[in-house]
Protein backbone atom coordinates (compact mmCIF):
# COMPACT_ATOMS: atom_id res chain seq x y z
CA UNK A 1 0.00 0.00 0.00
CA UNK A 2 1.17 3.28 -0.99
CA UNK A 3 0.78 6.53 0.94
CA UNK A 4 1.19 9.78 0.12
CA UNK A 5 2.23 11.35 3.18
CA UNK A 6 4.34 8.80 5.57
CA UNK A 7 5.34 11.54 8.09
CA UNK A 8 1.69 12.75 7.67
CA UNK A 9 0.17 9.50 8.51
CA UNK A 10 2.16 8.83 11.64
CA UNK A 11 1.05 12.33 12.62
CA UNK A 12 -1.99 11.74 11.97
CA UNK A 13 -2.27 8.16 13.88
CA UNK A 14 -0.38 9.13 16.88
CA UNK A 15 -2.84 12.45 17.26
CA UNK A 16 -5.77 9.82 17.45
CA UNK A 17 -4.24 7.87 20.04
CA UNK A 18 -4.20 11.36 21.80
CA UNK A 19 -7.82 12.47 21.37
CA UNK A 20 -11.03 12.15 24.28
CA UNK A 21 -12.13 9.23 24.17
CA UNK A 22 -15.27 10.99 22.80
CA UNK A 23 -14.13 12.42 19.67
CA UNK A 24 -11.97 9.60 19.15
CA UNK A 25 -15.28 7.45 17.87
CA UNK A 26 -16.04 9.95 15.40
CA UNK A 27 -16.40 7.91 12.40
CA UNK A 28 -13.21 8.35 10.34
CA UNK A 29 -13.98 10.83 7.00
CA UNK A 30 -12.98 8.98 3.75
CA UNK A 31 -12.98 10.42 0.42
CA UNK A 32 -12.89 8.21 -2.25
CA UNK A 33 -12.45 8.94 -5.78
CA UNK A 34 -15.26 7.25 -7.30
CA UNK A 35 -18.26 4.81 -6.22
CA UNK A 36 -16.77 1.82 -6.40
CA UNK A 37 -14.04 2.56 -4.01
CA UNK A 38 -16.83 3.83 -1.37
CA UNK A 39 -18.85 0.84 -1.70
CA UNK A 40 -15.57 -1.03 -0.63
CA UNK A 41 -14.19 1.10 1.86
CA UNK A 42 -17.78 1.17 3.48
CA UNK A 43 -18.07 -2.63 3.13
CA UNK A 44 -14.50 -2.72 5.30
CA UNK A 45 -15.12 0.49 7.93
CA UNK A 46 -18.80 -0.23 8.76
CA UNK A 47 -20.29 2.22 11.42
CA UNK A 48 -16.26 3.63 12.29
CA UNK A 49 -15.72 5.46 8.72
CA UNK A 50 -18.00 8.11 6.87
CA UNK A 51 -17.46 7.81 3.14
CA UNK A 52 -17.86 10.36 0.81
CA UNK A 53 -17.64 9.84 -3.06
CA UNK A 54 -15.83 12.14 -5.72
CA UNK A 55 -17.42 10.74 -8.56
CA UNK A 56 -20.85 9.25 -7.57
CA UNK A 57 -23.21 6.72 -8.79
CA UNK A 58 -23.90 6.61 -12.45
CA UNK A 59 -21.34 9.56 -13.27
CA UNK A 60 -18.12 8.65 -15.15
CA UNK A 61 -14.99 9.36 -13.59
CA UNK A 62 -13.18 10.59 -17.09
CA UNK A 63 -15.13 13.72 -17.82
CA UNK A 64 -15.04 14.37 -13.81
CA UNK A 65 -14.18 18.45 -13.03
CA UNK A 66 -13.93 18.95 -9.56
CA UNK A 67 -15.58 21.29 -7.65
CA UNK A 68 -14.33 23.99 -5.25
CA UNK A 69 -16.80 21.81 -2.67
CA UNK A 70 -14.78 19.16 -3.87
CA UNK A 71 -11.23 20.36 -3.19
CA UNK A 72 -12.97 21.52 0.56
CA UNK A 73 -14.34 17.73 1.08
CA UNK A 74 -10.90 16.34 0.41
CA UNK A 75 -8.91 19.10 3.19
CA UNK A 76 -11.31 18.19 5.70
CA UNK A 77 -10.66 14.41 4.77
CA UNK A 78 -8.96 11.66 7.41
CA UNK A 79 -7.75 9.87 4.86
CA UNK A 80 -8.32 9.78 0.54
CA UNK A 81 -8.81 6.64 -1.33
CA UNK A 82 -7.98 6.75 -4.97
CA UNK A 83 -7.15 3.40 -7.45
CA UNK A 84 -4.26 4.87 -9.27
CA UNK A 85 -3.14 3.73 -12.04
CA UNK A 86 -3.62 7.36 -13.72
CA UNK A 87 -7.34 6.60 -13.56
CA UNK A 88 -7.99 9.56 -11.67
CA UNK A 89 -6.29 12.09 -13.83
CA UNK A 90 -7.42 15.31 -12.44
CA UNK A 91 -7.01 13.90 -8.79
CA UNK A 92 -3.44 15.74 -8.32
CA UNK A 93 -5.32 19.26 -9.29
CA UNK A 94 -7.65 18.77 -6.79
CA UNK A 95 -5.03 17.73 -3.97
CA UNK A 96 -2.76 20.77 -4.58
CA UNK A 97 -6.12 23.32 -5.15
CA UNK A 98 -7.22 21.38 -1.41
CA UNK A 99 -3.94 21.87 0.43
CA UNK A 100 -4.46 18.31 1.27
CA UNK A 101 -1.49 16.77 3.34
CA UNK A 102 -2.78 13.28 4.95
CA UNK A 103 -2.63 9.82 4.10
CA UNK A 104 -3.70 8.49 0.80
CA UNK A 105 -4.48 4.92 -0.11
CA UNK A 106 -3.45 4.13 -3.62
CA UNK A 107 -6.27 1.04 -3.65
CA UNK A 108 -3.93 -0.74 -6.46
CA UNK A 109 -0.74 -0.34 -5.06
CA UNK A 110 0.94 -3.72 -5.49
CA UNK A 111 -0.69 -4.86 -9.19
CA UNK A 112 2.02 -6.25 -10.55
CA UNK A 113 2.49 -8.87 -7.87
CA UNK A 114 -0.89 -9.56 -7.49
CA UNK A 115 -1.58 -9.79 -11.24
CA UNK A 116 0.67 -12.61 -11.17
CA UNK A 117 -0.89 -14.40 -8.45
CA UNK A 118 -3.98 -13.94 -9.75
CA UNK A 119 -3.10 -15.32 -12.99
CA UNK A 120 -1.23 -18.46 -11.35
CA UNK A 121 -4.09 -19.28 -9.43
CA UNK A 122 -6.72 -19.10 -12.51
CA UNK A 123 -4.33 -21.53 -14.14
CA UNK A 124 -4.29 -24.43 -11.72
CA UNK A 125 -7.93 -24.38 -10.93
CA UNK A 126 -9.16 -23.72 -14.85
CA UNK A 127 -6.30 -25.00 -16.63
CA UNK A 128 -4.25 -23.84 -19.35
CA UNK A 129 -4.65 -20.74 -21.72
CA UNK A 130 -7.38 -21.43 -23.57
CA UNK A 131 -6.60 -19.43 -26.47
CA UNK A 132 -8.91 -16.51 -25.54
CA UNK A 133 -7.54 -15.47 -22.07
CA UNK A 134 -4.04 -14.49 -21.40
CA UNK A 135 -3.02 -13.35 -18.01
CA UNK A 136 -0.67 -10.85 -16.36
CA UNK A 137 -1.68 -8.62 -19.20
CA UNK A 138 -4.45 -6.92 -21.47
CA UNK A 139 -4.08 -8.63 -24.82
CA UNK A 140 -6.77 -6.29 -26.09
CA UNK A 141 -5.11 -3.16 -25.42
CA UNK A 142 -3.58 -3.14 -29.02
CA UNK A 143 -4.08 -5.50 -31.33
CA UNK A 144 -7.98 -6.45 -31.91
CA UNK A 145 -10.31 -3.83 -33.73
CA UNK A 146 -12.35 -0.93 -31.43
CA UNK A 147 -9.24 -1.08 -29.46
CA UNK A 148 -6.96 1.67 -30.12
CA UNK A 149 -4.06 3.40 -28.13
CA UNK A 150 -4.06 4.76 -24.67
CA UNK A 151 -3.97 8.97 -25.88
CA UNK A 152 -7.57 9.77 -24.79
CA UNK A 153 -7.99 13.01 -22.86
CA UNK A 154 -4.58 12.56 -20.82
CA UNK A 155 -5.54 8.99 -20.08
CA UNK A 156 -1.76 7.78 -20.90
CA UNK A 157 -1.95 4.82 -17.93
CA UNK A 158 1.15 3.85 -16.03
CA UNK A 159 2.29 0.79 -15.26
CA UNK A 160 3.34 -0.58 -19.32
CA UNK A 161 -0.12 0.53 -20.60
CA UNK A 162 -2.32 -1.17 -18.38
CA UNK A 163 -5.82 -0.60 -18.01
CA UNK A 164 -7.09 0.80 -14.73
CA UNK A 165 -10.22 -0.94 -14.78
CA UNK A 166 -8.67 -3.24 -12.60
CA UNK A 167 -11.90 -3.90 -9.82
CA UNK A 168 -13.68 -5.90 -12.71
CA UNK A 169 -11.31 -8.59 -11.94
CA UNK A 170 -12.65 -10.35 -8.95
CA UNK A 171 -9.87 -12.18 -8.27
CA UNK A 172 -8.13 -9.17 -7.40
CA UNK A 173 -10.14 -7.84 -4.71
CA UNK A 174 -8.23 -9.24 -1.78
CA UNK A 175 -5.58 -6.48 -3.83
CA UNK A 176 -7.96 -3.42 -2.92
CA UNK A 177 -9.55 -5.26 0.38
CA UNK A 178 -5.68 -5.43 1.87
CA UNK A 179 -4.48 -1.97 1.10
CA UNK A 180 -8.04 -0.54 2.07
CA UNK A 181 -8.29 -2.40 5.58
CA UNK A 182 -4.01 -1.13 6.18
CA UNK A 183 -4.97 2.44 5.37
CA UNK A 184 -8.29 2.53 7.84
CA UNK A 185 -6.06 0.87 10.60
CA UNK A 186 -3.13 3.02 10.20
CA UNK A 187 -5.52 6.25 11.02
CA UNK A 188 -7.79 4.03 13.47
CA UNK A 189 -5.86 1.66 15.07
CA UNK A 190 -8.34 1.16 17.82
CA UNK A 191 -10.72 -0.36 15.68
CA UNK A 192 -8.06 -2.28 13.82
CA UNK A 193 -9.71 -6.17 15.36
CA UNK A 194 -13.35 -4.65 13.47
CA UNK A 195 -11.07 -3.78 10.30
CA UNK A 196 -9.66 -7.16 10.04
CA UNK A 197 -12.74 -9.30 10.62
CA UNK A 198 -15.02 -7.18 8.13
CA UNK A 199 -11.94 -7.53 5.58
CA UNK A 200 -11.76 -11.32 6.12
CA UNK A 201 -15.72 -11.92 5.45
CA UNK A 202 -15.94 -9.22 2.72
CA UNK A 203 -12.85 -11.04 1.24
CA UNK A 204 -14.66 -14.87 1.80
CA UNK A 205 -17.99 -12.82 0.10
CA UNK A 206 -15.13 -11.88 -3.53
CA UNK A 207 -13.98 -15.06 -3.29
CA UNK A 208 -17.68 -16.75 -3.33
CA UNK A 209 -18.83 -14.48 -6.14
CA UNK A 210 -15.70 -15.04 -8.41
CA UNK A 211 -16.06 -18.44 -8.16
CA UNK A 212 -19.51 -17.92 -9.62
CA UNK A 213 -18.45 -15.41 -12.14
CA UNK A 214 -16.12 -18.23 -13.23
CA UNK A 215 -18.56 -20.83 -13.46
CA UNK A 216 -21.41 -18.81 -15.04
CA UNK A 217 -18.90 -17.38 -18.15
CA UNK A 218 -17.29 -21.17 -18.38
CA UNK A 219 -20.77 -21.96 -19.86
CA UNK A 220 -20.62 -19.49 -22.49
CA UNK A 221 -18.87 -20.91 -26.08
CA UNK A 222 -15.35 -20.09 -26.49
CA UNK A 223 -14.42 -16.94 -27.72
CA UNK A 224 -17.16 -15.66 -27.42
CA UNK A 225 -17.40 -11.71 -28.08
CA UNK A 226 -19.62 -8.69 -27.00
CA UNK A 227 -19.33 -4.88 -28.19
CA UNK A 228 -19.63 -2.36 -25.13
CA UNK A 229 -19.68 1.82 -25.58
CA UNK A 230 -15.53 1.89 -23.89
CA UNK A 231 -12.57 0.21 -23.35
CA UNK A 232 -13.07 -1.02 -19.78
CA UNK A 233 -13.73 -5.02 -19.26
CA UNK A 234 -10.19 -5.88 -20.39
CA UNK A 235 -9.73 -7.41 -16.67
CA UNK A 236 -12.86 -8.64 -17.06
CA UNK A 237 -12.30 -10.24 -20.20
CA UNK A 238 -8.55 -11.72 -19.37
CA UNK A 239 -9.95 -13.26 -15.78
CA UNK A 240 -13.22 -14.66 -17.91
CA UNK A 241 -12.06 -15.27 -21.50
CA UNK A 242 -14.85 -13.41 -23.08
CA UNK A 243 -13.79 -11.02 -25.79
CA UNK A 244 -14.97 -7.41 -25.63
CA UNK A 245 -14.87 -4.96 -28.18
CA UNK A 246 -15.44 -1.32 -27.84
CA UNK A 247 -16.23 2.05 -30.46
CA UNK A 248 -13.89 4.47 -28.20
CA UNK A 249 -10.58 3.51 -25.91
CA UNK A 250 -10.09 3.79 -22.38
CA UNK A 251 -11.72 7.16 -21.96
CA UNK A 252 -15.25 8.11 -23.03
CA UNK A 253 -14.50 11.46 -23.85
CA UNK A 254 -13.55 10.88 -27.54
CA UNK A 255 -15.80 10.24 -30.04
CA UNK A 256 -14.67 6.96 -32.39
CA UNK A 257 -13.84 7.75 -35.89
CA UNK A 258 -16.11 7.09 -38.80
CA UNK A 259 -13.58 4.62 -40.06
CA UNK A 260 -13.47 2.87 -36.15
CA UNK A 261 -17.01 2.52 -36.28
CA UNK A 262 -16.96 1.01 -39.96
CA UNK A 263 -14.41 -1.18 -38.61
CA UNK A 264 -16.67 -2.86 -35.84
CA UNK A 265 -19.33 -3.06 -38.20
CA UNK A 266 -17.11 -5.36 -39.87
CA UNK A 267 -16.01 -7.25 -37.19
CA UNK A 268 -19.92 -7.43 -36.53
CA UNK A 269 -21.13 -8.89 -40.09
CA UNK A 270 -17.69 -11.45 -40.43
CA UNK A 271 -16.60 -12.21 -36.88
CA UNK A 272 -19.77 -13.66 -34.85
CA UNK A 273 -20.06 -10.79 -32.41
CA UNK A 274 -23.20 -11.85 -30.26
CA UNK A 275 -24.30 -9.11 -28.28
CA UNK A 276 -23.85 -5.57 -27.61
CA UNK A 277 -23.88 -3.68 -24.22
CA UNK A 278 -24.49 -0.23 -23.34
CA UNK A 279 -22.66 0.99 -20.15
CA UNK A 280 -24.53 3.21 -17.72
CA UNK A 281 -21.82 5.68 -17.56
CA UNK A 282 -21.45 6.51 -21.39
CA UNK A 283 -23.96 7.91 -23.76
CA UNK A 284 -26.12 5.18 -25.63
CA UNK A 285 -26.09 6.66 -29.11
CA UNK A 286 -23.32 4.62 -30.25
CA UNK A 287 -24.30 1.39 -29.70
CA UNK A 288 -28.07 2.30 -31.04
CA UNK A 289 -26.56 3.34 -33.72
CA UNK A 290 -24.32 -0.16 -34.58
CA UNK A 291 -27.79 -1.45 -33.46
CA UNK A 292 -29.14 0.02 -36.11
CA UNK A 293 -26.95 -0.21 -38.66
CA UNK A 294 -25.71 -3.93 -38.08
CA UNK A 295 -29.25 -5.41 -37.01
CA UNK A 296 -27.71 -6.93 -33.53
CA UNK A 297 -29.83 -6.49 -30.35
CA UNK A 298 -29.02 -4.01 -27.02
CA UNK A 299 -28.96 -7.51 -24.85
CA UNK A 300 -28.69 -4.76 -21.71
CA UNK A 301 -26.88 -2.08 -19.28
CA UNK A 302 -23.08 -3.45 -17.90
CA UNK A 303 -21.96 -1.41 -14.96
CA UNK A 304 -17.89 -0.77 -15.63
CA UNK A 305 -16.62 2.12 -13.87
CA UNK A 306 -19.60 3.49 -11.71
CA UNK A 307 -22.37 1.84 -9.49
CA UNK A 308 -25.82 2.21 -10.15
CA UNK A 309 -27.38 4.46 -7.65
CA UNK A 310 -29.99 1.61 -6.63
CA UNK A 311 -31.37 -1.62 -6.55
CA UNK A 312 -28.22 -4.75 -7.43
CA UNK A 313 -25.49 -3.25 -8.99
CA UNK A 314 -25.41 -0.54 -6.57
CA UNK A 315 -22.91 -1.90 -4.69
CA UNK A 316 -19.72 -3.47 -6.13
CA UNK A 317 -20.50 -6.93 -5.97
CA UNK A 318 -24.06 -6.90 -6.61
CA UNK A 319 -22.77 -4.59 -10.36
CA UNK A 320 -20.42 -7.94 -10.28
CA UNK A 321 -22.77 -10.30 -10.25
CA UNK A 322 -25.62 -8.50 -12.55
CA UNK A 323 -22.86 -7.84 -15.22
CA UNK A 324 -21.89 -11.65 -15.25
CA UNK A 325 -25.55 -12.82 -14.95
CA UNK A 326 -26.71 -10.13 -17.62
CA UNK A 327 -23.80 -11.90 -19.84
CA UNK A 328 -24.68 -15.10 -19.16
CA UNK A 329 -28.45 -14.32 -19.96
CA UNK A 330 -27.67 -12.87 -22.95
CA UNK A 331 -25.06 -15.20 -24.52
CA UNK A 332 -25.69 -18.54 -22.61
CA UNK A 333 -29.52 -18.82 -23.55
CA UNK A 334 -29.67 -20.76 -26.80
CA UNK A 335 -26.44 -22.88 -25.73
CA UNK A 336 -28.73 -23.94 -22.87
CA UNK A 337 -31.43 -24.49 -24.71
CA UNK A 338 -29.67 -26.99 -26.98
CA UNK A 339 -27.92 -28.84 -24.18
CA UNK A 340 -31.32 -29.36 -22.66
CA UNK A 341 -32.93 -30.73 -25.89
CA UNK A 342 -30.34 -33.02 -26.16
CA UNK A 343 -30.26 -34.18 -22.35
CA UNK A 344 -34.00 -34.75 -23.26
CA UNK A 345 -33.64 -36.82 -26.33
């Protein structure tokens, strides 16, 4: 776990050990960058934190402009929870327009490693590469068509390229759980024996659902491939071997090209795409339009990089679970249906 401020967070801790006893269970203020992280820091800090969101519910973090409020929210802050990886470009305007000087929780801090692990682990209990899924890295970033280089509105990512939409890889949410759960202890220790034990059964809760996720995508023909409105399940789709396309890159700012969109049209009519996806963070009149144009059915809504602000993917593993169920829905349906005529027969 990385933080921004060592000598600030030892400050910081060793002036809580100091407080009344009173003001010392004042629920800790988080600011996190965007929904997702909330969700998760409130999952791990239960009554002890009070979370407030940059970017909330159904808003996209890429066109996010913060606020003066904002930069106020984030100086009054105990500690700041970002995911790194460049995701949050404008979050370093914000911190020096805020004065902010505390700890900060860089929720991906460690990828590398546990990209590795992750992979490893996905090997021995699913096998070999498959010849759609390739771990440790995005092998969409570059090469298939609707993906296109990482240049959108300042979104060059760190770390070789890599896509920050790391949280849509369950299998690395003990990752975000671990440096999350460190960062609330280090400016609460005295609730560090709550911190641990809601991190342990939030983790046993990731752990259920990905083996889920797995099983419901493992039903779905191989290579299968969807078309979404931006470049954001490539975790998703190296963790789950299904293929996603997309009109635009990383960001959402930037409109795709006539010739990109002629391109996936293409890919559409030749290459068996099944299914395309809006996202409820991006504008829908791209995919209506290859809709339109191509004859393929909306099969639904995938929730990427923001919760919905009710009902089951407003949290982050109920947006898990409806993306993979909405998936298998959608592409699973007909294979079903054929298995079952033939178990009949």
């Amino acid at each position: 776990m990385t933080f921004a401020k060592p000598s600030a967070l030892a400050a910081g801790a060793a002036a809580l050990l100091t407080l009344p006893a009173a003001q010392a269970k004042e629920p800790v203020q988080v600011l996190a960058s965007f929904s997702v992280l909330a969700d998760m820091v409130e999952q791990i800090g239960g009554d002890h934190v009070e979370v407030t969101s940059l970017v909330g519910a159904d808003s996209d973090a890429h066109v996010f402009t913060p606020r003066p409020t904002d930069a106020r929210a984030l100086a009054e802050a105990d500690l700041v929870v970002l995911n790194g990886l460049q995701f949050e470009g404008w979050m370093s305007r914000l911190v020096e327009a805020s004065d902010y000087a505390g700890p900060t929780v860089v929720a991906t801090d460690g990828i590398e490693q546990a990209l590795g692990e992750a992979a490893h682990a996905d090997e021995v209990e699913h096998g070999h590469d498959d010849g759609h899924k390739e771990h440790g890295h995005d092998e969409h970033d570059h090469d298939e068509p609707g993906h296109d280089d990482h240049g959108h509105a300042g979104h060059a990512h760190a770390h070789e390229g890599m896509n920050p939409h790391t949280w849509l890889d369950l299998g690395l949410g003990e990752l975000y759980v671990n440096n999350i759960r460190d960062g609330l202890i280090a400016v609460d220790p005295s609730h560090e024996a709550d911190y641990r034990e809601r991190a342990a059964d939030y983790q046993q809760r990731i752990d259920a659902l990905d083996a889920e996720v797995h099983a419901l995508m493992d039903e779905l023909p191989k290579h299968t491939a969807v078309i979404t409105g931006h470049q954001s399940f490539n975790h998703f789709s190296r963790a789950y071997g299904v293929d996603f396309l997309s009109p635009a890159g990383l960001s959402t700012e930037a409109e795709p090209s006539a010739a990109r969109m002629a391109e996936l049209i293409e890919v559409i009519n030749h290459q068996g795409v099944q299914a395309l996806f809006q996202e409820n963070m991006t504008s829908p009149a791209i995919i209506e339009q290859l809709a339109e144009e191509t004859g393929l059915p909306i099969a639904g809504t995938l929730y990427s990089g923001a919760l919905a602000a009710e009902g089951e993917a407003s949290t982050w593993l109920g947006m898990m679970r409806h993306n993979a169920w909405l998936l298998h829905d959608a592409l699973a349906t007909e294979d079903a249906a054929h298995e079952h005529a033939d178990h009949d027969h």
